[in-house]
PDB file of N, CA and C in Angstrom:
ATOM      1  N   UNK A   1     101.837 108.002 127.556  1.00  0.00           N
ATOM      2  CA  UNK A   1     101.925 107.921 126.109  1.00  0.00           C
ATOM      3  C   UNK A   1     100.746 107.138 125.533  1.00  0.00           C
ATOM      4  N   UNK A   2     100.142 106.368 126.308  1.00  0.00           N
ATOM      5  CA  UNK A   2      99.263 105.378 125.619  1.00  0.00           C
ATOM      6  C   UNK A   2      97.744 105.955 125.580  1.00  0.00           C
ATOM      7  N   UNK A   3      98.104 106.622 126.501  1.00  0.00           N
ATOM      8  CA  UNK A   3      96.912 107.371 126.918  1.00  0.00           C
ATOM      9  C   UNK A   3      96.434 108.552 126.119  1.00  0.00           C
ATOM     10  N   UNK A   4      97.451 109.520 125.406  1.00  0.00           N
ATOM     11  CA  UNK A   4      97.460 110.276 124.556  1.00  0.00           C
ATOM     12  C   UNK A   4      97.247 109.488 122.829  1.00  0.00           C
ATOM     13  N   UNK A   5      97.820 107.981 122.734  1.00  0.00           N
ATOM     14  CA  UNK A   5      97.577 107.676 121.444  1.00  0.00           C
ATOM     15  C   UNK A   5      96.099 107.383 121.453  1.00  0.00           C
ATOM     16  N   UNK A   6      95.105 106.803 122.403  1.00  0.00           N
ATOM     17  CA  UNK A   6      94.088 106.489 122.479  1.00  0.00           C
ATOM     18  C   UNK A   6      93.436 107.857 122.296  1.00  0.00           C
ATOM     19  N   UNK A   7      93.608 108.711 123.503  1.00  0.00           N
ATOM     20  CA  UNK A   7      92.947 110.160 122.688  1.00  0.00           C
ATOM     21  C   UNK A   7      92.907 110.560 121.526  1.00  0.00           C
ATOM     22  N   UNK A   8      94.190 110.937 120.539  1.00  0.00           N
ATOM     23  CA  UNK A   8      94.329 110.857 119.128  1.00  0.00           C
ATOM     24  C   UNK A   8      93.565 109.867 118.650  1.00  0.00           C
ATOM     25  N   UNK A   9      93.596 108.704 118.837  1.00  0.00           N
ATOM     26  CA  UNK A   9      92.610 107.560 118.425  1.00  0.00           C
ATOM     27  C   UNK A   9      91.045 107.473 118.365  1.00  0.00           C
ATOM     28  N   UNK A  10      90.813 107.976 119.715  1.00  0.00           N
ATOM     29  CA  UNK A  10      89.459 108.532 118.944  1.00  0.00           C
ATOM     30  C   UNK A  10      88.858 109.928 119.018  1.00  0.00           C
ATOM     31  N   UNK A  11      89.682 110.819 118.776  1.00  0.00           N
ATOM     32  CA  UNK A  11      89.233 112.220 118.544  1.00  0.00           C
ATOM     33  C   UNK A  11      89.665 111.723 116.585  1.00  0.00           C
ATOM     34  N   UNK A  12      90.156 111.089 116.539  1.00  0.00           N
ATOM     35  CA  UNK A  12      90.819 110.816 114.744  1.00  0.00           C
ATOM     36  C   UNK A  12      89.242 109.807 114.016  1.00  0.00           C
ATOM     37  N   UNK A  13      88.796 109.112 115.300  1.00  0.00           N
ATOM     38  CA  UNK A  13      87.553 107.939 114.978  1.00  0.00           C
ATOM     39  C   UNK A  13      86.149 109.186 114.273  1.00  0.00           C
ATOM     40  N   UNK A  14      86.368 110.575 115.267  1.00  0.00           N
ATOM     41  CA  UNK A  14      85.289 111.129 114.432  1.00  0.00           C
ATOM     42  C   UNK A  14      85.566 111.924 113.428  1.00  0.00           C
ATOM     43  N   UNK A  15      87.047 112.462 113.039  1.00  0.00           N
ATOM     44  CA  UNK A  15      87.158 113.302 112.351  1.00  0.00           C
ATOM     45  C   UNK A  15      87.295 112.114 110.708  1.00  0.00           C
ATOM     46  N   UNK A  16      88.038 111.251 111.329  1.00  0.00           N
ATOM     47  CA  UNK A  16      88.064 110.044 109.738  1.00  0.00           C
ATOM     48  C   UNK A  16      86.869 109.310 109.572  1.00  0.00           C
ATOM     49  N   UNK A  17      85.990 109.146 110.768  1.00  0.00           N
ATOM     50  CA  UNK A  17      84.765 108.452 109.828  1.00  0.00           C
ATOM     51  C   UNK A  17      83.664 108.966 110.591  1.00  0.00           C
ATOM     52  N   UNK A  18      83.559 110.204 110.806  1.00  0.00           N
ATOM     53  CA  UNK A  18      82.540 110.896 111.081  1.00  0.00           C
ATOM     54  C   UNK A  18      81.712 110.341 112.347  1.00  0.00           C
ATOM     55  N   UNK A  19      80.670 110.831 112.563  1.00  0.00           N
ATOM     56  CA  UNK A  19      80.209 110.850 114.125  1.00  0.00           C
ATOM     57  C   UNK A  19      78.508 110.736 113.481  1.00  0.00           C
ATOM     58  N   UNK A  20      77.545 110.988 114.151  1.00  0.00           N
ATOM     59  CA  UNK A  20      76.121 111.117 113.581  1.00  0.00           C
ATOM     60  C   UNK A  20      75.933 112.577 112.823  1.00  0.00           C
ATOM     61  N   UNK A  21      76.884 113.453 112.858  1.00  0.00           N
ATOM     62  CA  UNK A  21      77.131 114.414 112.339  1.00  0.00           C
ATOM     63  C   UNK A  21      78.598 114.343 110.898  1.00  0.00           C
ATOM     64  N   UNK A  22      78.224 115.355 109.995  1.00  0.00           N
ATOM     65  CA  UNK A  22      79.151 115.381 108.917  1.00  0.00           C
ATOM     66  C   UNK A  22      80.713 115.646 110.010  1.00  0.00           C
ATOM     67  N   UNK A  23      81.708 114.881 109.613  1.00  0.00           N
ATOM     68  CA  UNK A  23      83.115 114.380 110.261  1.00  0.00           C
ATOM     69  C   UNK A  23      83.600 115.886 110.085  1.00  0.00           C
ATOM     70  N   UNK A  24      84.360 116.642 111.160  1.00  0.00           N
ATOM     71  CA  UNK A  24      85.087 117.887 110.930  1.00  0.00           C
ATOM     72  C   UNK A  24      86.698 117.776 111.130  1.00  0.00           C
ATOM     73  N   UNK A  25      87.280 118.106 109.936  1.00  0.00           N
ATOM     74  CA  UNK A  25      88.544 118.245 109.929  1.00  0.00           C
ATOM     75  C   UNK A  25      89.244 119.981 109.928  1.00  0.00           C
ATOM     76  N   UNK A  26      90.302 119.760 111.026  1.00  0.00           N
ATOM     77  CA  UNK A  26      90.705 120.953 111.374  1.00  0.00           C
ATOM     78  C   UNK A  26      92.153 121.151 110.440  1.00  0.00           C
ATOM     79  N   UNK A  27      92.677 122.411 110.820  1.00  0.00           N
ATOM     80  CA  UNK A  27      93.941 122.713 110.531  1.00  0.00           C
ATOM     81  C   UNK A  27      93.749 122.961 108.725  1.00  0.00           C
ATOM     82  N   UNK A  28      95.164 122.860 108.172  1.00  0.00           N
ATOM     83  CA  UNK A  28      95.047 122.621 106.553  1.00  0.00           C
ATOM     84  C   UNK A  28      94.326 121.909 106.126  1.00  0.00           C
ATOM     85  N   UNK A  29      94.017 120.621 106.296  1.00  0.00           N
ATOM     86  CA  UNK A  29      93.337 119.831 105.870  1.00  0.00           C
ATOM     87  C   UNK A  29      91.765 119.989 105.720  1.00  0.00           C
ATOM     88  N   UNK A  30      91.179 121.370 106.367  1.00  0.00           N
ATOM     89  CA  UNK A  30      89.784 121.606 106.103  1.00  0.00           C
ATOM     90  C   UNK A  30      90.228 122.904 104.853  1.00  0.00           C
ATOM     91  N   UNK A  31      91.501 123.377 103.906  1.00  0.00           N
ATOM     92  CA  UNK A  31      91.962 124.050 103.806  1.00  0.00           C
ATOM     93  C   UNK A  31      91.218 123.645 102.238  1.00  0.00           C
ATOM     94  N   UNK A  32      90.852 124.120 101.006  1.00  0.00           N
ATOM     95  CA  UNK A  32      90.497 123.777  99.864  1.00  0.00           C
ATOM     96  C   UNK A  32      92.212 123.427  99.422  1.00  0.00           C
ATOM     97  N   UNK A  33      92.125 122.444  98.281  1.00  0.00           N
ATOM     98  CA  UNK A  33      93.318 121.956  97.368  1.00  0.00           C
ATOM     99  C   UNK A  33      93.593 123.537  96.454  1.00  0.00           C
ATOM    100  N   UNK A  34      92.849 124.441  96.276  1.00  0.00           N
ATOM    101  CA  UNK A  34      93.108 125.536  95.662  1.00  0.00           C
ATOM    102  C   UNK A  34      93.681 126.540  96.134  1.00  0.00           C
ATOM    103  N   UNK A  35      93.808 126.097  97.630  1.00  0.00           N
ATOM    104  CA  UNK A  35      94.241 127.034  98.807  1.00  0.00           C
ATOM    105  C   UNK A  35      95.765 126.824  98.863  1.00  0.00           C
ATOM    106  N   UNK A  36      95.781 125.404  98.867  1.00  0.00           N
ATOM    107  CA  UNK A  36      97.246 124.852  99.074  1.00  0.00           C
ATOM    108  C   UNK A  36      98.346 124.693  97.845  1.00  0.00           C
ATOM    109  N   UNK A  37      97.956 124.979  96.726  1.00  0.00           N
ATOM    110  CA  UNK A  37      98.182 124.794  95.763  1.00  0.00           C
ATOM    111  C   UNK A  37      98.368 126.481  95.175  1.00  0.00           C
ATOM    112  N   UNK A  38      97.747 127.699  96.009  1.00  0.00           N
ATOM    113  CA  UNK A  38      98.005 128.939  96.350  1.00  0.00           C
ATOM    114  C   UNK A  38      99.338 129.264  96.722  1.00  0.00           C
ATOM    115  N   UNK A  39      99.152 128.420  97.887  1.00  0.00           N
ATOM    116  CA  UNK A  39     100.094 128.498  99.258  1.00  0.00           C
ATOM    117  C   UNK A  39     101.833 127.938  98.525  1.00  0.00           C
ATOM    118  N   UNK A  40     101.758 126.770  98.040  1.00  0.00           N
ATOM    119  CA  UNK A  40     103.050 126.752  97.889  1.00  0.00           C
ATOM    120  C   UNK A  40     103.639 127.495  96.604  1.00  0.00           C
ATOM    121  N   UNK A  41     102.889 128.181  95.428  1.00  0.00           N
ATOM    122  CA  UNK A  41     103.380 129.073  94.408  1.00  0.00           C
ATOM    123  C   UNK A  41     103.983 130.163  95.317  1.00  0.00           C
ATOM    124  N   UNK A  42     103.224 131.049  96.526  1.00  0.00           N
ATOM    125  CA  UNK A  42     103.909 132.064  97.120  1.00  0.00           C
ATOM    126  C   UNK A  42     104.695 131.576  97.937  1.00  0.00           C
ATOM    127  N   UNK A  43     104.820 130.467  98.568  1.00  0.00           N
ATOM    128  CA  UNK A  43     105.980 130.106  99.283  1.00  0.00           C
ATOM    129  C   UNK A  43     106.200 128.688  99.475  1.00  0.00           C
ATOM    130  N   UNK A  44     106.933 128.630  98.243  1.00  0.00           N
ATOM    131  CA  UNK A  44     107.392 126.831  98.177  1.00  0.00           C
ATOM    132  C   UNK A  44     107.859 125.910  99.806  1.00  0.00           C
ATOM    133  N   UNK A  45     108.457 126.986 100.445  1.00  0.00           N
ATOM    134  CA  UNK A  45     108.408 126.215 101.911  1.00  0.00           C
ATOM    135  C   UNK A  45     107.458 125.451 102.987  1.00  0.00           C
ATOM    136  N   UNK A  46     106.125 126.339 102.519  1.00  0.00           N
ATOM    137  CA  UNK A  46     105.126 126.043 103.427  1.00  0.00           C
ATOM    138  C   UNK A  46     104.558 124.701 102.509  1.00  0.00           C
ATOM    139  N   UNK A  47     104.758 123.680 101.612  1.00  0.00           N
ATOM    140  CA  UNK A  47     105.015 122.715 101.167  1.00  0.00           C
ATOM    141  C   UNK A  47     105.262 121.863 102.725  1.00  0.00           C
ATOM    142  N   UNK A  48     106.107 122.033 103.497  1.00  0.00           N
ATOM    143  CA  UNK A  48     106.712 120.784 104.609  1.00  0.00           C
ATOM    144  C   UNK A  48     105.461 121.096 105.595  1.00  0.00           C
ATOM    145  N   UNK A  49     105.257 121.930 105.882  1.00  0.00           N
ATOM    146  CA  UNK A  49     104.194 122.083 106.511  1.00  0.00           C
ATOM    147  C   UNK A  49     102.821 120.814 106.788  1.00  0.00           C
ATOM    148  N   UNK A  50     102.364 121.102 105.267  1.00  0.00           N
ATOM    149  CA  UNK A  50     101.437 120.513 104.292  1.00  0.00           C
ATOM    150  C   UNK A  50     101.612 119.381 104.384  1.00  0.00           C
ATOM    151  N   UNK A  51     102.681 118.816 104.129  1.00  0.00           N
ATOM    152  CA  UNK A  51     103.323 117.496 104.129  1.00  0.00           C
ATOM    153  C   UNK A  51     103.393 116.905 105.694  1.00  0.00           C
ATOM    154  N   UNK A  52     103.677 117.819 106.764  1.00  0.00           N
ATOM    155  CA  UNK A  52     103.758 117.284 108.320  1.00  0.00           C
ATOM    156  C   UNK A  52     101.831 116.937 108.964  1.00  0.00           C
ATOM    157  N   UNK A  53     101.286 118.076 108.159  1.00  0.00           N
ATOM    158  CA  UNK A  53      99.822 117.725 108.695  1.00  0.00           C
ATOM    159  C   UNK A  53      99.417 115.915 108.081  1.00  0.00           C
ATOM    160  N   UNK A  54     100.080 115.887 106.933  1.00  0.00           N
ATOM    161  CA  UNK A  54      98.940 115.224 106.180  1.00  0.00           C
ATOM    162  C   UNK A  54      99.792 113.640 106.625  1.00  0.00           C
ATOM    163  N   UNK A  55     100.850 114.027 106.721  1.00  0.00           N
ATOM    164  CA  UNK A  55     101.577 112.873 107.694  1.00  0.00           C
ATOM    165  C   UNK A  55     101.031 112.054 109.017  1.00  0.00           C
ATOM    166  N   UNK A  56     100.453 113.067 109.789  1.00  0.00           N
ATOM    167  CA  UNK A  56      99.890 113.301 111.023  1.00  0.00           C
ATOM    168  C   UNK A  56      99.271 112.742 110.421  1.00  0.00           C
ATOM    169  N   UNK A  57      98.122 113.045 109.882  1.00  0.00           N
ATOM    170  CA  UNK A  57      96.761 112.430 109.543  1.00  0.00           C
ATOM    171  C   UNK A  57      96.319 111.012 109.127  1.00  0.00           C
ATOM    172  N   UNK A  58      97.409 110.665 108.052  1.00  0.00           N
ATOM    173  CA  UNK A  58      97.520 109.563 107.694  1.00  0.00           C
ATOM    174  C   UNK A  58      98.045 108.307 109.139  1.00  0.00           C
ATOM    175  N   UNK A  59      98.856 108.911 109.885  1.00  0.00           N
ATOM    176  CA  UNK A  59      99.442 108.009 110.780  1.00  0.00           C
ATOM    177  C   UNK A  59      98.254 107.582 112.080  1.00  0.00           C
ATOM    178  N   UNK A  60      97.290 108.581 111.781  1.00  0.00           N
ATOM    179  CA  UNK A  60      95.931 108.604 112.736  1.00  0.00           C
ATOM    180  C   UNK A  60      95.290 107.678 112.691  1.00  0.00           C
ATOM    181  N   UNK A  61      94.529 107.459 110.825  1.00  0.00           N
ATOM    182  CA  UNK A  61      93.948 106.964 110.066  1.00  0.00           C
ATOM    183  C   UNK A  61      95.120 105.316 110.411  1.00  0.00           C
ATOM    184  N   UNK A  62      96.094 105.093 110.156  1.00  0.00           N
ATOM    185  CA  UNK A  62      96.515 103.460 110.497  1.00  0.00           C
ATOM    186  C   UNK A  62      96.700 103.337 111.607  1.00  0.00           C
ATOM    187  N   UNK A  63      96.380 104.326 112.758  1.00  0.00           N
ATOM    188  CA  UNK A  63      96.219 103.651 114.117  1.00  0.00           C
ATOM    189  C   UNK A  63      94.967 103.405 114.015  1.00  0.00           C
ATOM    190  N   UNK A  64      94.113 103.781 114.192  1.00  0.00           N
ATOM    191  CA  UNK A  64      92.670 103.937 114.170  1.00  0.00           C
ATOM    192  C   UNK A  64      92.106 102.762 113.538  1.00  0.00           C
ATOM    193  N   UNK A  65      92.975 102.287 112.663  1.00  0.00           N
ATOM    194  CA  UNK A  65      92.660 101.526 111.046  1.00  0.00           C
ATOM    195  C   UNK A  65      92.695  99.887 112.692  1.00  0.00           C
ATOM    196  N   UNK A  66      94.075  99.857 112.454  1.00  0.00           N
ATOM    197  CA  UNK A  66      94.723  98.539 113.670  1.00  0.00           C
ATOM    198  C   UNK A  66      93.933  98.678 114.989  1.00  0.00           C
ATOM    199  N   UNK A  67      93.102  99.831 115.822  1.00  0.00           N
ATOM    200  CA  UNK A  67      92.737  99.944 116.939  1.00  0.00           C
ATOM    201  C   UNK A  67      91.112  98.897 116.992  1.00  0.00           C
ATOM    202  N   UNK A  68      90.593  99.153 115.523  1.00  0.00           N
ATOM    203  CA  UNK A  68      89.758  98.669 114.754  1.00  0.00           C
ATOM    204  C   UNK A  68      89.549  97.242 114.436  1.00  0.00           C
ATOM    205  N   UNK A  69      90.437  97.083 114.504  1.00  0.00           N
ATOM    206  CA  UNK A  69      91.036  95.193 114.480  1.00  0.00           C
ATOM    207  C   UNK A  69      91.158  95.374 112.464  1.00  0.00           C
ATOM    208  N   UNK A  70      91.537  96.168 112.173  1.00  0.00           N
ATOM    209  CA  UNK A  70      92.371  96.276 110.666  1.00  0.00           C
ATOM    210  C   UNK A  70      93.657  95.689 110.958  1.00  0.00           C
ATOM    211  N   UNK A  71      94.102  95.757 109.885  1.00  0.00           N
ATOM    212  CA  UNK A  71      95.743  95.396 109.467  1.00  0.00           C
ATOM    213  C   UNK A  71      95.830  96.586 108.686  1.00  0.00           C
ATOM    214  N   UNK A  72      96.987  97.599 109.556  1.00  0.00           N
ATOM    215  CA  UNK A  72      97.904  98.710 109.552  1.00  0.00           C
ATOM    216  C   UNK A  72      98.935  98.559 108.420  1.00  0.00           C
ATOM    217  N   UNK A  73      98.786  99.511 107.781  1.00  0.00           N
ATOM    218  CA  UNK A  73     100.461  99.808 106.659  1.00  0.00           C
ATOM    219  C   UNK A  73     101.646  99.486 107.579  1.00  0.00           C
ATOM    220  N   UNK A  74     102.400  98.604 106.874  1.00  0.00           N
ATOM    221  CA  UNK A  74     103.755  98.609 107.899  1.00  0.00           C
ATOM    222  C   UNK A  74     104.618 100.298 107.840  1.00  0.00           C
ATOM    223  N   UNK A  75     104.448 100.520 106.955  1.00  0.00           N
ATOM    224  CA  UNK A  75     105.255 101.738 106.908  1.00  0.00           C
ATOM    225  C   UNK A  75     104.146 102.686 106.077  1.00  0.00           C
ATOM    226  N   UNK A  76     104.367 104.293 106.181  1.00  0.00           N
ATOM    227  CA  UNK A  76     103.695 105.205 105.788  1.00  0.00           C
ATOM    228  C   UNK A  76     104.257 106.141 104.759  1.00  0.00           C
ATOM    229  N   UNK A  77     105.817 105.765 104.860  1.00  0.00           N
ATOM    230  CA  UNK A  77     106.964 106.221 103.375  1.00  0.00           C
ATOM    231  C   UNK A  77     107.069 104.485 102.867  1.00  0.00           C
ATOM    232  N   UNK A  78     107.120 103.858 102.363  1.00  0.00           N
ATOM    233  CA  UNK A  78     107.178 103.366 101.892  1.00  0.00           C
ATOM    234  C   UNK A  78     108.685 103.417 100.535  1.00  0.00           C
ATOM    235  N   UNK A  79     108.983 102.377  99.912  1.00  0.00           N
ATOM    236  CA  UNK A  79     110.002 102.410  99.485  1.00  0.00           C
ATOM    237  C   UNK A  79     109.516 102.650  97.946  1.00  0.00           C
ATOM    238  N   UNK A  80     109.995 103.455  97.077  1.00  0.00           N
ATOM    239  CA  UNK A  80     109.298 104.034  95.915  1.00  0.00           C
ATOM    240  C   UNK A  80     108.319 104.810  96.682  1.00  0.00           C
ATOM    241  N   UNK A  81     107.271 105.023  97.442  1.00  0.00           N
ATOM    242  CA  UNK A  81     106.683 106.476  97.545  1.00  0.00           C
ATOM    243  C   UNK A  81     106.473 107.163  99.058  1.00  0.00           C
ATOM    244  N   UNK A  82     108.015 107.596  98.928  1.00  0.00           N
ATOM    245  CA  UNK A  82     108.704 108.502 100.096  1.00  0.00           C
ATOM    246  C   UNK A  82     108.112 109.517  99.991  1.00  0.00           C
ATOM    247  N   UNK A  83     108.282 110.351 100.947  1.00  0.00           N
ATOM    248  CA  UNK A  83     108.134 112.194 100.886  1.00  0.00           C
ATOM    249  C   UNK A  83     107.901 112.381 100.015  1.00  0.00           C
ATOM    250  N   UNK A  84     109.075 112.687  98.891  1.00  0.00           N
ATOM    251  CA  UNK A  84     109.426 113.461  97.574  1.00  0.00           C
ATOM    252  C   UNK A  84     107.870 112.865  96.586  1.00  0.00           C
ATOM    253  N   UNK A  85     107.710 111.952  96.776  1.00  0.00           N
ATOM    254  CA  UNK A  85     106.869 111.318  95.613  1.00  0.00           C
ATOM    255  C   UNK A  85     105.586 111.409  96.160  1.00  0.00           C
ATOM    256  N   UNK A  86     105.252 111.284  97.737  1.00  0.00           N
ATOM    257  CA  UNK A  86     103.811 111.409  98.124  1.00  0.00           C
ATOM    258  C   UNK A  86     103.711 113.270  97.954  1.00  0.00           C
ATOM    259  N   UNK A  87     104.701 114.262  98.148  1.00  0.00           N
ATOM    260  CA  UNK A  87     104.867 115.448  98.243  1.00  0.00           C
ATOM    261  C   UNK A  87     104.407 115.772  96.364  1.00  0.00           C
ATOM    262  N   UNK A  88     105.249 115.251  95.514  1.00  0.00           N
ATOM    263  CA  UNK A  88     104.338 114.959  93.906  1.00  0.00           C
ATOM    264  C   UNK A  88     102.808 114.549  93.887  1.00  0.00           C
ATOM    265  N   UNK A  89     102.204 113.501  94.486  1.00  0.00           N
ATOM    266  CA  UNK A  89     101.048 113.279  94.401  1.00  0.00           C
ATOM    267  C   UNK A  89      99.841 114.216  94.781  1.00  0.00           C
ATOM    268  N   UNK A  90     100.463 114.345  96.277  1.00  0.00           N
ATOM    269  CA  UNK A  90      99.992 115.701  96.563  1.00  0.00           C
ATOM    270  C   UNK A  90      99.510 116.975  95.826  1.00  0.00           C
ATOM    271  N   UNK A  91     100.302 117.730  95.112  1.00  0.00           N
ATOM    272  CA  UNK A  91     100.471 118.236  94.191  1.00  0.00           C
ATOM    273  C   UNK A  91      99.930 118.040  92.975  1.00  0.00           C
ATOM    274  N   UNK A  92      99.600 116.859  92.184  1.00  0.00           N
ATOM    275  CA  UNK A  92      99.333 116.403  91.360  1.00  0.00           C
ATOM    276  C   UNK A  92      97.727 116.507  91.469  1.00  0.00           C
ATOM    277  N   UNK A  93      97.379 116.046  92.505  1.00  0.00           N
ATOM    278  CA  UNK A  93      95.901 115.496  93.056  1.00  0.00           C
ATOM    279  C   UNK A  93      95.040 117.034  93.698  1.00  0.00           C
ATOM    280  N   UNK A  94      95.738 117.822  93.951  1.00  0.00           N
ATOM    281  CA  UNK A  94      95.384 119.413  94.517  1.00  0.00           C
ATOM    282  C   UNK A  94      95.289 120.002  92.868  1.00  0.00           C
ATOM    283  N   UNK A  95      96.148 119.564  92.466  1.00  0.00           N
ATOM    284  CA  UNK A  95      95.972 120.463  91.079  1.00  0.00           C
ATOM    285  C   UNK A  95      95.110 120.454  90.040  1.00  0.00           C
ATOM    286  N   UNK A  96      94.444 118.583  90.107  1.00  0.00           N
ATOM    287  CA  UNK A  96      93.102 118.000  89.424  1.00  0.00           C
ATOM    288  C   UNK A  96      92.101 117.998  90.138  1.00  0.00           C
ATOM    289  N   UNK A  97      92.176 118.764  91.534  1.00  0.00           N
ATOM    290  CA  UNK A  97      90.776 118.509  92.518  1.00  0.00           C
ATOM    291  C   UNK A  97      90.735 120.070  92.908  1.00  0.00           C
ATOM    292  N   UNK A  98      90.766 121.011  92.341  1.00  0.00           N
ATOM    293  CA  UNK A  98      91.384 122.380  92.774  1.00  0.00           C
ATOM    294  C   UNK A  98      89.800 122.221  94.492  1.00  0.00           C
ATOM    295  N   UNK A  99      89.095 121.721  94.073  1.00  0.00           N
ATOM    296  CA  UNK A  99      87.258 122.594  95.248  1.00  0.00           C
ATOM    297  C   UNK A  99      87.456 120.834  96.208  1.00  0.00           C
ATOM    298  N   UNK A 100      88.983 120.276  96.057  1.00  0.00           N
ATOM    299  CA  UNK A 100      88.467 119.188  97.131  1.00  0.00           C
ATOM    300  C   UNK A 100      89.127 119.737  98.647  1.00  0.00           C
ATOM    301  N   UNK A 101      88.814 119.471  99.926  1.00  0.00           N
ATOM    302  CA  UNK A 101      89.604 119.830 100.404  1.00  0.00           C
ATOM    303  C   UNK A 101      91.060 118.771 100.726  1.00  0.00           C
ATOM    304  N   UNK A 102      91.835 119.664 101.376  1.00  0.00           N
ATOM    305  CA  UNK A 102      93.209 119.083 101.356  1.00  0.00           C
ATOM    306  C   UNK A 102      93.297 117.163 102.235  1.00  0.00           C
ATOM    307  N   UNK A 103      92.270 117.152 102.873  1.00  0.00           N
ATOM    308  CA  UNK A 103      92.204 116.476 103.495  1.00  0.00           C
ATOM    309  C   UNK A 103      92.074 115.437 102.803  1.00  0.00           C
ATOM    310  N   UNK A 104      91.356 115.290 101.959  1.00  0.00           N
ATOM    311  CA  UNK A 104      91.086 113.881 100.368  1.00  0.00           C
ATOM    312  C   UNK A 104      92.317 113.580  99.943  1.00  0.00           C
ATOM    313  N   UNK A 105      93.534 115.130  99.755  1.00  0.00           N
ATOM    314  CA  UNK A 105      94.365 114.451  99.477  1.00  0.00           C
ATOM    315  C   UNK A 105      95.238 113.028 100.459  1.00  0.00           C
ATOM    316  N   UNK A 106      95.031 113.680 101.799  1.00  0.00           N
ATOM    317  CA  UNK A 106      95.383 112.445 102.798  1.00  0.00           C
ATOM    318  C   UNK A 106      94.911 110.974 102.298  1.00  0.00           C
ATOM    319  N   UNK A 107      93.932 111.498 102.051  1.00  0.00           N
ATOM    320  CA  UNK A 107      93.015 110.090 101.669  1.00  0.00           C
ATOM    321  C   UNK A 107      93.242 109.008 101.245  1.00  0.00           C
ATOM    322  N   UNK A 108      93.886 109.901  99.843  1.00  0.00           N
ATOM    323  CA  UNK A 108      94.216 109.151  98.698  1.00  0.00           C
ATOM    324  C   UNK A 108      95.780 109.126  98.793  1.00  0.00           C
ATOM    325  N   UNK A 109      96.576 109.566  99.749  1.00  0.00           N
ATOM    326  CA  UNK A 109      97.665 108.898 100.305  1.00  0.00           C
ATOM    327  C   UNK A 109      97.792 107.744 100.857  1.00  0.00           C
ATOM    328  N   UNK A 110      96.349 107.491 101.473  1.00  0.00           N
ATOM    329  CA  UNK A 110      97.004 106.560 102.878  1.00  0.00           C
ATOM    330  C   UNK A 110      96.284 105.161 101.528  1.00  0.00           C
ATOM    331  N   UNK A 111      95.116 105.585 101.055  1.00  0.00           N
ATOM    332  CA  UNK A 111      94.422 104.265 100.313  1.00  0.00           C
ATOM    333  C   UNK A 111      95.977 103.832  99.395  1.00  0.00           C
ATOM    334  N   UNK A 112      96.422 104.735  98.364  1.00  0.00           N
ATOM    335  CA  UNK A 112      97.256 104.442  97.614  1.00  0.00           C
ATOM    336  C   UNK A 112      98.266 103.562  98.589  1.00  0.00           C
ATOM    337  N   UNK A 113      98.926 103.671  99.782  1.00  0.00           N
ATOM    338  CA  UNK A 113      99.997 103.240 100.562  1.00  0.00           C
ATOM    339  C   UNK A 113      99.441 101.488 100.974  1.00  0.00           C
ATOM    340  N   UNK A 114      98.062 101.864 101.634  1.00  0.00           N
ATOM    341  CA  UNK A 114      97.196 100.695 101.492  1.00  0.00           C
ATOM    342  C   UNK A 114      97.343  99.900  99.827  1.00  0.00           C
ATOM    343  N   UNK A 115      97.028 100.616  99.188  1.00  0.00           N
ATOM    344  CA  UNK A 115      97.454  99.386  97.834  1.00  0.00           C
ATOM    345  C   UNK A 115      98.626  98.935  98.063  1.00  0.00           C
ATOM    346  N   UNK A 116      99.377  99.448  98.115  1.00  0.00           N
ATOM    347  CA  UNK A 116     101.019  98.880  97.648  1.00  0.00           C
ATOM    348  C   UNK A 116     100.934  98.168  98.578  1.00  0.00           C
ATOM    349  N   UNK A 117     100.498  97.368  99.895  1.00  0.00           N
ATOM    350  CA  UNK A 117     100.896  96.857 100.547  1.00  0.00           C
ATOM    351  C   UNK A 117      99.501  95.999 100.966  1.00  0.00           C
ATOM    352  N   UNK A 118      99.214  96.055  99.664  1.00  0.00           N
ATOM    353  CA  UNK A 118      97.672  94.607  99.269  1.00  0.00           C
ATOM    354  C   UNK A 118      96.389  94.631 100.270  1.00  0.00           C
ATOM    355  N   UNK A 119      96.735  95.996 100.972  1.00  0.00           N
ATOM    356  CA  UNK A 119      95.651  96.020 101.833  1.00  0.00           C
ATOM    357  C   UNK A 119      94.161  96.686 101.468  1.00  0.00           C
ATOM    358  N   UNK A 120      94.105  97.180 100.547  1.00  0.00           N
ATOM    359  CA  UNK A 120      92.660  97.372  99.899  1.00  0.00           C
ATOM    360  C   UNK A 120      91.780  96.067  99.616  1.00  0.00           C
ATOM    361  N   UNK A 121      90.506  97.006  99.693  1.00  0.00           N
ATOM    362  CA  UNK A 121      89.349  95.162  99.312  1.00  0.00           C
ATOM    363  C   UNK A 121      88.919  95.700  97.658  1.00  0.00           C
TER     364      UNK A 121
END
């Protein structure tokens, strides 16, 4: 197990802060916000989907963050912005960024989660 978080850990070191080359993100998250914001008008389900990648991603980003000698979000739902409300932001942030890709929205999940929990500089 430890051995696999360290892999994730740094296969996540080049995709979140890039390598000597521009950082490549796979899956949805290299997906445009116009794509995903496509995606759940034709099928509101594929919403959890969306929500499981960007979960993943974020949980990468606070290992990676602590592997780093950071101080990690204690939690990644947080109390006031659970699922339902990061799943709104989401949404919100795809819908004002239509040409960003989905992956920014992670971004601005994990920074926002980082605020609430005073960890921004």
């Amino acid at each position: 197990m430890k051995v696999r978080v360290a892999i994730v850990a740094a296969a996540l070191t080049t995709i979140c802060f890039g390598a000597a080359n521009a950082a490549q993100v796979y899956g949805v998250g290299a997906q445009s916000c116009a794509s995903f914001t496509a995606a759940i008008q034709a099928d509101p389900s594929v919403e959890n989907s969306y929500f499981d990648w960007t979960q993943g991603y974020i949980s990468g980003q606070n290992i990676e963050l602590e592997a780093a000698g950071g101080r990690p979000a204690p939690s990644l739902l947080p109390q006031g912005f659970g699922a339902s409300e990061q799943k709104a932001f989401i949404r919100s942030f795809c819908a004002t960024n239509p040409n960003e890709d989905f992956a920014s929205a992670g971004d601005q999940i994990f920074f926002q989660i980082r605020k609430m929990y005073s960890l921004t500089s």
